[in-house]
Protein backbone atom coordinates (compact mmCIF):
# COMPACT_ATOMS: atom_id res chain seq x y z
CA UNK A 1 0.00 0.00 0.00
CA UNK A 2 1.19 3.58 -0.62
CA UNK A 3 2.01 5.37 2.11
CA UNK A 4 0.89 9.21 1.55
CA UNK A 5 2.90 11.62 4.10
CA UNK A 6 1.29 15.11 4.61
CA UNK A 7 2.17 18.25 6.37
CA UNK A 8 0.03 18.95 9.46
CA UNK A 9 -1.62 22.24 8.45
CA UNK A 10 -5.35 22.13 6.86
CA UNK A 11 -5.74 18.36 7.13
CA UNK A 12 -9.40 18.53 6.26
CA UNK A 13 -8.85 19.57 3.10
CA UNK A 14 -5.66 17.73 2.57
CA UNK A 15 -7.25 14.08 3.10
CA UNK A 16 -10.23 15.34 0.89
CA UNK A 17 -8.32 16.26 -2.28
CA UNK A 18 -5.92 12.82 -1.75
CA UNK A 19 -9.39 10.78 -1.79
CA UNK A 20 -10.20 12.93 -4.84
CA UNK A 21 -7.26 12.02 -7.05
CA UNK A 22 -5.80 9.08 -5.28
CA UNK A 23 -8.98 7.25 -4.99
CA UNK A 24 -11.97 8.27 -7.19
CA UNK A 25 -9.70 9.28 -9.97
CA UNK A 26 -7.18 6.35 -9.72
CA UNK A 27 -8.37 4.15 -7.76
CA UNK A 28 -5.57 2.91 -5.53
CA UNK A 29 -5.57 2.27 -1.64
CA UNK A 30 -3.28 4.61 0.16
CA UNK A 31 -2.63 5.52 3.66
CA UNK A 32 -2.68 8.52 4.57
CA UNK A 33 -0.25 10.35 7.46
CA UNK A 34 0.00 13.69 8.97
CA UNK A 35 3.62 14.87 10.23
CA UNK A 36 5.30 18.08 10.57
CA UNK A 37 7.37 18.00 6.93
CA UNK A 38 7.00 20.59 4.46
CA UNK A 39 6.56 18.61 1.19
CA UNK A 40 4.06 15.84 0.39
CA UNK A 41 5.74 11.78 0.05
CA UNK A 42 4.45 9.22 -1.30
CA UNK A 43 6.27 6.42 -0.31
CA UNK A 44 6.27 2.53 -0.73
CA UNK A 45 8.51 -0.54 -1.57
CA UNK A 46 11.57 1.85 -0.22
CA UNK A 47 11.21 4.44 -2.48
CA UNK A 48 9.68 8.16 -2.30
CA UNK A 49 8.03 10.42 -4.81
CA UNK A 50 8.47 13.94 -3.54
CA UNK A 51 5.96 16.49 -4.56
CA UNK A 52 5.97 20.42 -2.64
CA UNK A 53 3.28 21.60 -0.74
CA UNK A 54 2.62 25.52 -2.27
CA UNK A 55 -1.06 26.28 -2.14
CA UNK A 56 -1.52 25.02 0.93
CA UNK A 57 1.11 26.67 2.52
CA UNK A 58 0.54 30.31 0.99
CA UNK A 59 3.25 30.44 -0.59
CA UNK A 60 1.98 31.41 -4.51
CA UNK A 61 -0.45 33.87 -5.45
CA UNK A 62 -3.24 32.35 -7.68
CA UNK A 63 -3.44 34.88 -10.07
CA UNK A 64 -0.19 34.80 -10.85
CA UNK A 65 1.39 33.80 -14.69
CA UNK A 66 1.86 29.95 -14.81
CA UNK A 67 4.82 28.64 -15.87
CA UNK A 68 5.10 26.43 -19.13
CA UNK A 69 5.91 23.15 -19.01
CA UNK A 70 6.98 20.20 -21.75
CA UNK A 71 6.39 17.41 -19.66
CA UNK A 72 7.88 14.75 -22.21
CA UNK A 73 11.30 16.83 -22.12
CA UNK A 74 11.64 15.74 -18.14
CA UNK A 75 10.65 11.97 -19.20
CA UNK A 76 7.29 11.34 -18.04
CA UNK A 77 5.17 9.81 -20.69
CA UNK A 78 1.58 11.55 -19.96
CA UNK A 79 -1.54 11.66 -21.62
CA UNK A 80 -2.33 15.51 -22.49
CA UNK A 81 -4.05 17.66 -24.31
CA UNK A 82 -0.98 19.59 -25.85
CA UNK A 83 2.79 19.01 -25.31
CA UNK A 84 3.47 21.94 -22.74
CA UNK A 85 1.49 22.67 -19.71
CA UNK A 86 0.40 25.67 -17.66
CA UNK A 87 1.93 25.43 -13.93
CA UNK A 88 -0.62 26.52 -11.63
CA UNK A 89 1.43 26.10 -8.28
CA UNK A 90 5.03 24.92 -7.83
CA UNK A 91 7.64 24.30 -10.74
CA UNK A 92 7.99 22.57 -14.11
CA UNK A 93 10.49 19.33 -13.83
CA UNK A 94 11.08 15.69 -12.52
CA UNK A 95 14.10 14.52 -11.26
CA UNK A 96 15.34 10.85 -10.05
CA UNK A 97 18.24 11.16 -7.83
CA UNK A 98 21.19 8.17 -7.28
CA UNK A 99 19.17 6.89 -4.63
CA UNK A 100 15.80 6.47 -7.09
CA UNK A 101 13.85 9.14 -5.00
CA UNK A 102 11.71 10.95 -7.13
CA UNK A 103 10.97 14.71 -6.67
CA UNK A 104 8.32 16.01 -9.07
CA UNK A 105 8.65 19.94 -9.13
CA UNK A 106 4.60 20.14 -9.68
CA UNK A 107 2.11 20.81 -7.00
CA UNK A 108 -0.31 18.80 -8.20
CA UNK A 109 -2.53 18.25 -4.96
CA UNK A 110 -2.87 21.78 -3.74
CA UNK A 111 -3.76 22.83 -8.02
CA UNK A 112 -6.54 20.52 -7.51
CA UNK A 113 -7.78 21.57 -4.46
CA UNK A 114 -7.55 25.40 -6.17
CA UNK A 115 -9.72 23.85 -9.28
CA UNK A 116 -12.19 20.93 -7.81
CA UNK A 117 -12.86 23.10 -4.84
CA UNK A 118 -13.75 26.17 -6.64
CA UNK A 119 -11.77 27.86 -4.49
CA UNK A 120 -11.10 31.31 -6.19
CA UNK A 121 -14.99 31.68 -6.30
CA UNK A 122 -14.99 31.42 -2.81
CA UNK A 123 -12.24 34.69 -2.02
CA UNK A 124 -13.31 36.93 -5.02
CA UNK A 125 -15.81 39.41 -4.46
CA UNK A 126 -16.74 39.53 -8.68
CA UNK A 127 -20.14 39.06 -9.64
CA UNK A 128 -22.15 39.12 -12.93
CA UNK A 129 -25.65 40.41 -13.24
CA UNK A 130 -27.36 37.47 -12.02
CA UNK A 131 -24.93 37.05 -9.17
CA UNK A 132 -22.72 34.51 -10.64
CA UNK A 133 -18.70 34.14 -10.39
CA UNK A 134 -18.12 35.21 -13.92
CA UNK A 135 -15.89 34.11 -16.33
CA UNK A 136 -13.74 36.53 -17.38
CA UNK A 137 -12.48 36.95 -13.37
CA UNK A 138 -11.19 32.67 -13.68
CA UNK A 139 -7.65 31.85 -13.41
CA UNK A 140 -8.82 29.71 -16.67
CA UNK A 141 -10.04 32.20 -18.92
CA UNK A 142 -7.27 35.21 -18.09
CA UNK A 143 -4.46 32.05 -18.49
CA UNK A 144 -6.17 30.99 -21.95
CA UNK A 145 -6.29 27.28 -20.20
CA UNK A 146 -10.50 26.66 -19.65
CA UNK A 147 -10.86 24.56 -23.26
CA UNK A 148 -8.26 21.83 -21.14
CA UNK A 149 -8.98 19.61 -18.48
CA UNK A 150 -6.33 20.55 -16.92
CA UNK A 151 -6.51 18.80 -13.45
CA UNK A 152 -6.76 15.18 -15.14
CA UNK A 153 -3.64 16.40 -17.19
CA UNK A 154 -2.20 16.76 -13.70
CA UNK A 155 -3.49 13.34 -12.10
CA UNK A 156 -2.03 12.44 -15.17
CA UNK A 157 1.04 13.34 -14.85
CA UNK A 158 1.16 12.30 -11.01
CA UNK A 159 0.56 9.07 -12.44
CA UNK A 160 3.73 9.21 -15.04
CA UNK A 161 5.92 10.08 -11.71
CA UNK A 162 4.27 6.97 -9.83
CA UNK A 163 4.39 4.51 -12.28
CA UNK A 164 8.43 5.31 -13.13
CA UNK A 165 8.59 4.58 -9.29
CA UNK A 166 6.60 1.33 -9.17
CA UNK A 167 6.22 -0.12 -12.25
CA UNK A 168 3.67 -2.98 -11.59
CA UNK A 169 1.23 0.18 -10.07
CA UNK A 170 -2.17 -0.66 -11.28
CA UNK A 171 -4.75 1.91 -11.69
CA UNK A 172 -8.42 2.04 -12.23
CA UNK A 173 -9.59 1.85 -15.89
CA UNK A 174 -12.58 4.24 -17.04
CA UNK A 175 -14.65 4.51 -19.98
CA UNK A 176 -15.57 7.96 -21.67
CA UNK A 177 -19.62 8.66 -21.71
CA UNK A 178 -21.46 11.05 -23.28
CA UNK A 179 -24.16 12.52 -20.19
CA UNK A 180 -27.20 14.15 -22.63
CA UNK A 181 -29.33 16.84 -20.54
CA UNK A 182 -32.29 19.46 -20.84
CA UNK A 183 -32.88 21.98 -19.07
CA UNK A 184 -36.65 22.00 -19.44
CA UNK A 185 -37.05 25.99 -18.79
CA UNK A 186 -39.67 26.61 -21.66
CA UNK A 187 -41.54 23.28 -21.66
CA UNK A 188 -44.15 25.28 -24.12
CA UNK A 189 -43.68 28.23 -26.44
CA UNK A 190 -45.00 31.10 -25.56
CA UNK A 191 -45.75 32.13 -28.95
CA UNK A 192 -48.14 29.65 -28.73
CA UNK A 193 -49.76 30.82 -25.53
CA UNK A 194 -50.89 34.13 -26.16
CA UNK A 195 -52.02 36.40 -28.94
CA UNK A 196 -49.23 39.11 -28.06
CA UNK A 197 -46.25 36.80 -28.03
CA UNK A 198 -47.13 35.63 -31.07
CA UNK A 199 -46.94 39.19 -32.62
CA UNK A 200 -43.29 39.67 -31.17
CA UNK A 201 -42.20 35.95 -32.55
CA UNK A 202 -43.68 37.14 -35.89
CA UNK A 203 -42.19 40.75 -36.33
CA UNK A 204 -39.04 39.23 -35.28
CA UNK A 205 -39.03 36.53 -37.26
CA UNK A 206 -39.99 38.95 -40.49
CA UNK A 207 -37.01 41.34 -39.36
CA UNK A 208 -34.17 38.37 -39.13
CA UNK A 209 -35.99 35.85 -42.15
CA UNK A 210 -37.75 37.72 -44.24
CA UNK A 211 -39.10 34.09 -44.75
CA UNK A 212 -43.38 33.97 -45.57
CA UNK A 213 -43.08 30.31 -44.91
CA UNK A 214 -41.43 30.75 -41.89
CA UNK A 215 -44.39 33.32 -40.91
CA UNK A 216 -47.16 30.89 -41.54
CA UNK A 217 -45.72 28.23 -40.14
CA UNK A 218 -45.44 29.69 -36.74
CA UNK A 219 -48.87 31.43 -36.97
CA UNK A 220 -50.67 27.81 -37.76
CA UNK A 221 -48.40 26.50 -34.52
CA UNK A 222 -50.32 29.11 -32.70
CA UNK A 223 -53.68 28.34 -33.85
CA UNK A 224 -53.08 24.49 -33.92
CA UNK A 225 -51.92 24.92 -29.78
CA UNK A 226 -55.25 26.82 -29.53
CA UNK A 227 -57.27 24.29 -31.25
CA UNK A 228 -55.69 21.55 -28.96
CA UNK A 229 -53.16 19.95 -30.98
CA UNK A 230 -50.14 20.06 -28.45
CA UNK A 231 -47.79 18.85 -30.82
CA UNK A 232 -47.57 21.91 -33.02
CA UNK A 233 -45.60 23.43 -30.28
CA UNK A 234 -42.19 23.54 -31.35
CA UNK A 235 -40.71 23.63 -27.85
CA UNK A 236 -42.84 20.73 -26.75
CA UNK A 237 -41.93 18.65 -30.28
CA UNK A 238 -38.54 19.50 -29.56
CA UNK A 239 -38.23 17.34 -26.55
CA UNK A 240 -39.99 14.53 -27.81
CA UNK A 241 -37.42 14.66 -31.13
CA UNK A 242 -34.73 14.24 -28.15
CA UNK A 243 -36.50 11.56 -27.12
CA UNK A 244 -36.50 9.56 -30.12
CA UNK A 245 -32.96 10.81 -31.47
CA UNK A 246 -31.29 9.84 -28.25
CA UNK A 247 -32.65 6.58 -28.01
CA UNK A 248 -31.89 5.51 -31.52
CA UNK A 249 -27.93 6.82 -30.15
CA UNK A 250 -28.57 4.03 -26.97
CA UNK A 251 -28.61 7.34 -25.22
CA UNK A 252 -30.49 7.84 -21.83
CA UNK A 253 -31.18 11.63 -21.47
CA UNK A 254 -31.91 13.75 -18.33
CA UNK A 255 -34.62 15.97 -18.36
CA UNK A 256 -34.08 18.76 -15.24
CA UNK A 257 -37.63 20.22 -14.31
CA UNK A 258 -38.44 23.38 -12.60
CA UNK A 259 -41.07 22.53 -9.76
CA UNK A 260 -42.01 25.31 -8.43
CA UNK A 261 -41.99 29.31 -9.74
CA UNK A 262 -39.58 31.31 -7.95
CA UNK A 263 -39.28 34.47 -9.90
CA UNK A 264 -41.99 35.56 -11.64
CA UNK A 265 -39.65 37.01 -14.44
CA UNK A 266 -37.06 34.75 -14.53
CA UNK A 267 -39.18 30.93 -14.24
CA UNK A 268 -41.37 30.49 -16.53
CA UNK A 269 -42.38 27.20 -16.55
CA UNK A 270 -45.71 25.94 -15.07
CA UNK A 271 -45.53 24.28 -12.11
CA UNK A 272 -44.83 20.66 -11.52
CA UNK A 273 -48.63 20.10 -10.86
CA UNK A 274 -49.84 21.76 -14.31
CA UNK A 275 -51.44 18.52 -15.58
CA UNK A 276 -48.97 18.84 -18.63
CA UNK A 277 -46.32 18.70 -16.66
CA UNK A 278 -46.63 15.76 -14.75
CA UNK A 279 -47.91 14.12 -18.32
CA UNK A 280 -44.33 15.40 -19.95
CA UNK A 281 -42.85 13.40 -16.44
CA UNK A 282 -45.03 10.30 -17.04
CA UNK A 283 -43.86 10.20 -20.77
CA UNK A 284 -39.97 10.78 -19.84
CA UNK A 285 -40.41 8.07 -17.52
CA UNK A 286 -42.03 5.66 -19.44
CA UNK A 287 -39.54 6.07 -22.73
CA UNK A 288 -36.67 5.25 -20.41
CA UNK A 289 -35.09 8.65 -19.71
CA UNK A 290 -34.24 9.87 -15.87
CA UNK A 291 -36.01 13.30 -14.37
CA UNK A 292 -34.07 15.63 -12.77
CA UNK A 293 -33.82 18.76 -10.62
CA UNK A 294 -33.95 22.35 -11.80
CA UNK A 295 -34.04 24.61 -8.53
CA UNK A 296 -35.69 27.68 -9.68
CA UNK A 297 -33.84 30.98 -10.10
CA UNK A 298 -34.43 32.19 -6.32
CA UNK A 299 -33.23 29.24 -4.46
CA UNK A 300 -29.76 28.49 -5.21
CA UNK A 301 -28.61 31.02 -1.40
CA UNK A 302 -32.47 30.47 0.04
CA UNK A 303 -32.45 27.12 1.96
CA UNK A 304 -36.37 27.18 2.25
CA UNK A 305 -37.23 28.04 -1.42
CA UNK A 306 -34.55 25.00 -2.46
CA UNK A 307 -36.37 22.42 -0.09
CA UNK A 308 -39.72 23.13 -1.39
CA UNK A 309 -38.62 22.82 -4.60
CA UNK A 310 -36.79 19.26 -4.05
CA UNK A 311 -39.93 18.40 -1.74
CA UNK A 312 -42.47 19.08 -4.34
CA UNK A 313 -39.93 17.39 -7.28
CA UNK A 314 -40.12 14.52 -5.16
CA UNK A 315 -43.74 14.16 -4.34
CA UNK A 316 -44.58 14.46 -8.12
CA UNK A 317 -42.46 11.56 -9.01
CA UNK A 318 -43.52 9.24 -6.45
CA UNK A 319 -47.25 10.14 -7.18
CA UNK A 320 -46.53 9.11 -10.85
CA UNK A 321 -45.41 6.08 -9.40
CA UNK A 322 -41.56 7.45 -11.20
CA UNK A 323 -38.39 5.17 -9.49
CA UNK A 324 -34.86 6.15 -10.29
CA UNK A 325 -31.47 5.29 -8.38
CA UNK A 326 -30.13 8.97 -8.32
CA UNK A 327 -31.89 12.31 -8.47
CA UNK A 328 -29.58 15.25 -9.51
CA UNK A 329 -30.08 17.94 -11.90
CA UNK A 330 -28.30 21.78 -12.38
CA UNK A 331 -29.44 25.40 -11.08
CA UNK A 332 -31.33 27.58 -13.11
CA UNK A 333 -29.53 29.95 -14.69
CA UNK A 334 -26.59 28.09 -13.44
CA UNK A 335 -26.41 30.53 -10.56
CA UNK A 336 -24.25 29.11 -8.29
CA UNK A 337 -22.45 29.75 -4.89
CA UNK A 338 -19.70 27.50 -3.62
CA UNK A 339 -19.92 29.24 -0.13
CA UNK A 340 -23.96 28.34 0.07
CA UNK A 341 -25.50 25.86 -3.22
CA UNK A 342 -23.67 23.08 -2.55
CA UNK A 343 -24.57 22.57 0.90
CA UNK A 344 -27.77 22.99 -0.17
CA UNK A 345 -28.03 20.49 -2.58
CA UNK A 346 -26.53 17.76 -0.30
CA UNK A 347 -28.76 18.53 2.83
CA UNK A 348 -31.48 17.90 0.52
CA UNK A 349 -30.00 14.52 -0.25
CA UNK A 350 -29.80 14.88 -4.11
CA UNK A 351 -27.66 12.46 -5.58
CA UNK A 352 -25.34 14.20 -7.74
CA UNK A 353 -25.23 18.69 -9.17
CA UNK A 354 -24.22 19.81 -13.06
CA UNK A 355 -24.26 23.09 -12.62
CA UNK A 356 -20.52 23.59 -12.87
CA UNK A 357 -19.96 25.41 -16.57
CA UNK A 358 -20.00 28.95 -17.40
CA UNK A 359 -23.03 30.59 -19.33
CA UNK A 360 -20.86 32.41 -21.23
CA UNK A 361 -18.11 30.21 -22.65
CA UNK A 362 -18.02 26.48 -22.80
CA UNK A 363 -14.92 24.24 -20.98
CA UNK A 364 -13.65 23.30 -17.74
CA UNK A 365 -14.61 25.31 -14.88
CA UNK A 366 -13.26 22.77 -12.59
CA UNK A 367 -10.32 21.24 -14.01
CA UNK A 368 -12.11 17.48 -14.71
CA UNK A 369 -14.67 15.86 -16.95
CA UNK A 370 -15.09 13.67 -14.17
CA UNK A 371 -17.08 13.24 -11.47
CA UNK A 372 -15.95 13.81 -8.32
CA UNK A 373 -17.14 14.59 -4.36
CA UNK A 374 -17.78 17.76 -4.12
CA UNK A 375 -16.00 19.73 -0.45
CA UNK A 376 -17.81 22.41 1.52
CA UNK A 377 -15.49 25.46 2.18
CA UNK A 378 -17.59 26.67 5.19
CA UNK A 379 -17.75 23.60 7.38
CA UNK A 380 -14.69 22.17 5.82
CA UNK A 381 -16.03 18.60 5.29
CA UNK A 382 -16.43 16.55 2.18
CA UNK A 383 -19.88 16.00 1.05
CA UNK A 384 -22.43 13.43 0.25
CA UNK A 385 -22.95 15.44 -3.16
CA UNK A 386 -21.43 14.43 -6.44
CA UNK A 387 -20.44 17.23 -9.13
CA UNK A 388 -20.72 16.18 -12.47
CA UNK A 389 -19.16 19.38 -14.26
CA UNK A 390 -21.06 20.50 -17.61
CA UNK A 391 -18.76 20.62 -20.03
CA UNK A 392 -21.02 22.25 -23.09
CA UNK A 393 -24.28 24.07 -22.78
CA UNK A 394 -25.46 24.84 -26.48
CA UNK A 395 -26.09 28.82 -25.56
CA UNK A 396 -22.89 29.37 -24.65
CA UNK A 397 -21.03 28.04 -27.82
CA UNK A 398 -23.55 29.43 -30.03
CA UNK A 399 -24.85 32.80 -28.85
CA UNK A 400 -23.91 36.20 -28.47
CA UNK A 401 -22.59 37.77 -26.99
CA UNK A 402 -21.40 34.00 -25.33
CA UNK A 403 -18.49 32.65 -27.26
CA UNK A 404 -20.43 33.71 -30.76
CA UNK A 405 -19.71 30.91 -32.45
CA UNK A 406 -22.71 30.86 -34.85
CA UNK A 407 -25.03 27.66 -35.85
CA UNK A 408 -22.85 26.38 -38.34
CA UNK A 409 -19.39 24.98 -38.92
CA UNK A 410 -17.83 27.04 -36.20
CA UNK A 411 -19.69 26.00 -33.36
CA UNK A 412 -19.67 22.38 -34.34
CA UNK A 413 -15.88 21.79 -34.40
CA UNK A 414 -15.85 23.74 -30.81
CA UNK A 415 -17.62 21.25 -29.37
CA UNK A 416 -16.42 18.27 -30.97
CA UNK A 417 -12.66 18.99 -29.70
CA UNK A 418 -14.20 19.76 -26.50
CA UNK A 419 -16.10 16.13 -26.65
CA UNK A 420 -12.33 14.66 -27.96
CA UNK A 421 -11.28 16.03 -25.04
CA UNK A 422 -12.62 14.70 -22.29
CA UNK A 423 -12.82 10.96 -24.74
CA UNK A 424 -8.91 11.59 -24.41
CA UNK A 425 -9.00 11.26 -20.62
CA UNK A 426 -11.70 8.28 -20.12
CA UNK A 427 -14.16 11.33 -19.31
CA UNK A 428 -17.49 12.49 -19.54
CA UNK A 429 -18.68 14.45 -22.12
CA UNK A 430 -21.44 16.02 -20.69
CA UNK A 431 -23.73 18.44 -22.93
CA UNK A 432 -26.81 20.41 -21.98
CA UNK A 433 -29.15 21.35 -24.84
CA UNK A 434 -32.55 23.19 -24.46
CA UNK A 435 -35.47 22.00 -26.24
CA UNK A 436 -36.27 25.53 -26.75
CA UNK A 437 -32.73 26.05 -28.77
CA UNK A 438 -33.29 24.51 -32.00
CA UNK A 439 -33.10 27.40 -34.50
CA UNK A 440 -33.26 24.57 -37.51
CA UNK A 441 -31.61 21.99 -39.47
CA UNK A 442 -28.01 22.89 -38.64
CA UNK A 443 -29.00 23.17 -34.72
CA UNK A 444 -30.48 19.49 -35.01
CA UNK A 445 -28.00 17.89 -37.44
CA UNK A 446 -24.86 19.27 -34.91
CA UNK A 447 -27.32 17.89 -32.05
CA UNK A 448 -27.45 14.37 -33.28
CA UNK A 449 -23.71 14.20 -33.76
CA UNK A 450 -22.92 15.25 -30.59
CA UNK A 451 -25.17 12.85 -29.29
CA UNK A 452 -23.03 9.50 -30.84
C-alpha cells in the first residue's frame, strides 16, 4: 500500500483532495499520514516520490502567470491535451536522484484543491448580473487554459511520476460517456400561448428571415396549440425529437424540471402540478429517460425556497409512481455559490449537481470531466454530493454575446474537440441542450452528432 505523508496544516482539506485524485480518480488504496514535513511523500517498496506543498502553505499567489511546461522533455510519458502545460502552483520538472527518489517539481494536490474546490470563487468578491462568479475573473479564462482539463492532465502526470517509481502500479480503468441533458425551462412556447407573443415571434421573425413560410408556419403552430393539438408546439416537439434521437444513439437523457416558480420574471415554466407537466414526467419516464432537478432561479442562497422545490420534485415523481437510483439535476440559470448551493443540494440529499460550466463560454470550470465529491469550504467537510461538471451548454457556444460561435461549422468543431477532449482522458462528455434552442436543421443535425 502507498504510504501518503502530509504536512500537518489544513488536514481537512488535505485528506479530501488525496481521496479525490488518489482514490476516485485512480483508484488505488493509500494511507494517509499527517507529520510536521514541508513537502508531500508518497512512499512505498523503499522508495519516495516527492511532490511540494505551495497552495496550501501560501506560498503562490493564484493569479499569478503559470509557468510552461513540456512534460515529455523531463521523461514522463503523460496523456495531455498539448505538449506543454500551464503550472498553476510549484515548478515545471522531474528529477530521479542516485538513490531512485523521485521529486516532481509540480504541486499537483494543492492545483486541484484550487480547481475541484472552486476555491477562487470562494475569495473573489466579482459578480455578474445574475450574481454569478463570472468568467472573465477565472484563473482559466485570463491564463487561456479553460478549453483543457487541466486537473486530469495533472493526475495524469502524477501518475507518469508513480508509475516510473513502481512499475507494476495498477490503476483504475474508465470509460468515456457522453451525459445528454435538458434543461426544461420553456416546456411550451409562448408564442403559442398568447395572442401578443405571437406578434413579437412574428415581427421578429420577419425582421431576421424575411421568410413567408417561416411566418405561416409559426402562426398555424399558434392556432393548432389553440385548437388543442399540443404537438404543433415547437418547444414541446422539440423534446420529444430528443426523445427519439437519443434513443436511436442508446442514449439515456436527463430531463431537469423546474417545480415550483420562484421568480416571476425569470421561471417560466408551469408548475410541476400543471397537468402537462406531470404528463411530460409520465412520458420521460415511461420512454426510459431519468427526471431531474432544476431549482428555480431564487433558491440556489435560500435554503427554504430550495427544499420546497426538491420536496415538491419529489412528491410528483412518487405520485406518478416514477423510481430512479439517483436524483440530480443543475441550477437555473446556473447561478451558483460554492460558499452556500452546494450545501444545499446535499442537505437535501440529491444524488449528484451539473451546474458547474460557465453561461458564457463552454470548458472546464473545474479542471475534470469527471465526477468527483464535491467539499464544503464553510464547514470544511467533504460532502455526500457528487459534481458532475457540464462541459457544453449549447447557448454558450452558439450565442452572443457567449463565445459567438454561430449555428454552423464554427460551433460544431468547438464542441467536438471539447467532446475529444474529455474521450482523451476516459471522461465524460457532458452536454446540456434546451429544447427551446433549436433554431433549424443545422441546430439538429450538430445535435445528433454530438449525441453519438
Amino acid at each position: 500500500m502507498l504510504r501518503i505523508s502530509l504536512p500537518e496544516s489544513q488536514r481537512p482539506e488535505r485528506s479530501w483532495i488525496c481521496d479525490v485524485l488518489l482514490g476516485e480518480f485512480l483508484g488505488l488504496d493509500v494511507e494517509l499520514a499527517f507529520d510536521r514535513g514541508d513537502t508531500v511523500r508518497i512512499s512505498a517498496a523503499g522508495r519516495t516520490l516527492r511532490l511540494p506543498d505551495v497552495f496550501f502553505a501560501g506560498a503562490a499567489r493564484p493569479d499569478a502567470t503559470p509557468q510552461q511546461w513540456v512534460v515529455a522533455r523531463s521523461g514522463l510519458d503523460a496523456r495531455l491535451c498539448e505538449a506543454g502545460v500551464p503550472v498553476l502552483f510549484g515548478a515545471p520538472g522531474f528529477t530521479i536522484d542516485a538513490d531512485g527518489n523521485a521529486a516532481l517539481a509540480l504541486d499537483v494536490f494543492g492545483s486541484a484543491f484550487f480547481m475541484l474546490a472552486r476555491y477562487e470563487e470562494s475569495v473573489s468578491p466579482a459578480r455578474d448580473g445574475h450574481e454569478r462568479f463570472p468568467a472573465s475573473e477565472s484563473l482559466a479564462v485570463r491564463q487561456g487554459f479553460l478549453d483543457r482539463p487541466i486537473v486530469d492532465e495533472y493526475v495524469e502526470i502524477l501518475w507518469a511520476a508513480m508509475h516510473r517509481q513502481w512499475p507494476t502500479l495498477a490503476r483504475k480503468q474508465r470509460a468515456a460517456r457522453t451525459l445528454i441533458s435538458c434543461d426544461v425551462d420553456l416546456p411550451f412556447d409562448p408564442a403559442c400561448a398568447s395572442i401578443g407573443r405571437l406578434g413579437k415571434r412574428l415581427v421578429g421573425r420577419a425582421v431576421r428571415e424575411r421568410s413567408l413560410s417561416a411566418l405561416c408556419a409559426t402562426a398555424g403552430n399558434y392556432w393548432a396549440v389553440r385548437r388543442g393539438n399540443q404537438a404543433r408546439d415547437p418547444y414541446w416537439q422539440a423534446l420529444s425529437w430528443m426523445m427519439d434521437v437519443n434513443e436511436k444513439a442508446g442514449n439515456q437523457v436527463t430531463f431537469n424540471f423546474i417545480p415550483e416558480r420562484t421568480d416571476g420574471a425569470m421561471d417560466h415554466a408551469p408548475g410541476i402540478d400543471d397537468g402537462r407537466m406531470r404528463a411530460l414526467l409520465r412520458t420521460v419516464h415511461a420512454r426510459g429517460h431519468l427526471v431531474g432537478i432544476h431549482p428555480g432561479y431564487r433558491t440556489y442562497r435560500h435554503p427554504d425556497a430550495f427544499a420546497r422545490s426538491a420536496a415538491a420534485l419529489r412528491r410528483a415523481i412518487d405520485e406518478e409512481g416514477i423510481r430512479q437510483d439517483e436524483l440530480g439535476g443543475r441550477q437555473h440559470y446556473l447561478r451558483w455559490d460554492v460558499r452556500t448551493t452546494p450545501q444545499l443540494w446535499a442537505a437535501n440529499d440529491l444524488t449528484y449537481d451539473s451546474t458547474l460550466s460557465y453561461p458564457t463560454i463552454a470548458g472546464f470550470r473545474t479542471g475534470t470531466c469527471h465526477e468527483y465529491t464535491m467539499y464544503d469550504l464553510v464547514g470544511r467537510r467533504p460532502l455526500t454530493l457528487k459534481q458532475r461538471p457540464l462541459v457544453v451548454m449549447e447557448n454558450a457556444v452558439i450565442d452572443d454575446p457567449n463565445m459567438g460561435l454561430g449555428h454552423g461549422d464554427r460551433a460544431h468543431a468547438a464542441m467536438r474537440c471539447y467532446k475529444q477532449r474529455c474521450a482523451r482522458f476516459d471522461g465524460d462528455f457532458t452536454l446540456l441542450w434546451h429544447n427551446s434552442s433549436f433554431a433549424g436543421e443545422a441546430d439538429r443535425a450538430m445535435y445528433c452528432d454530438l449525441i453519438q
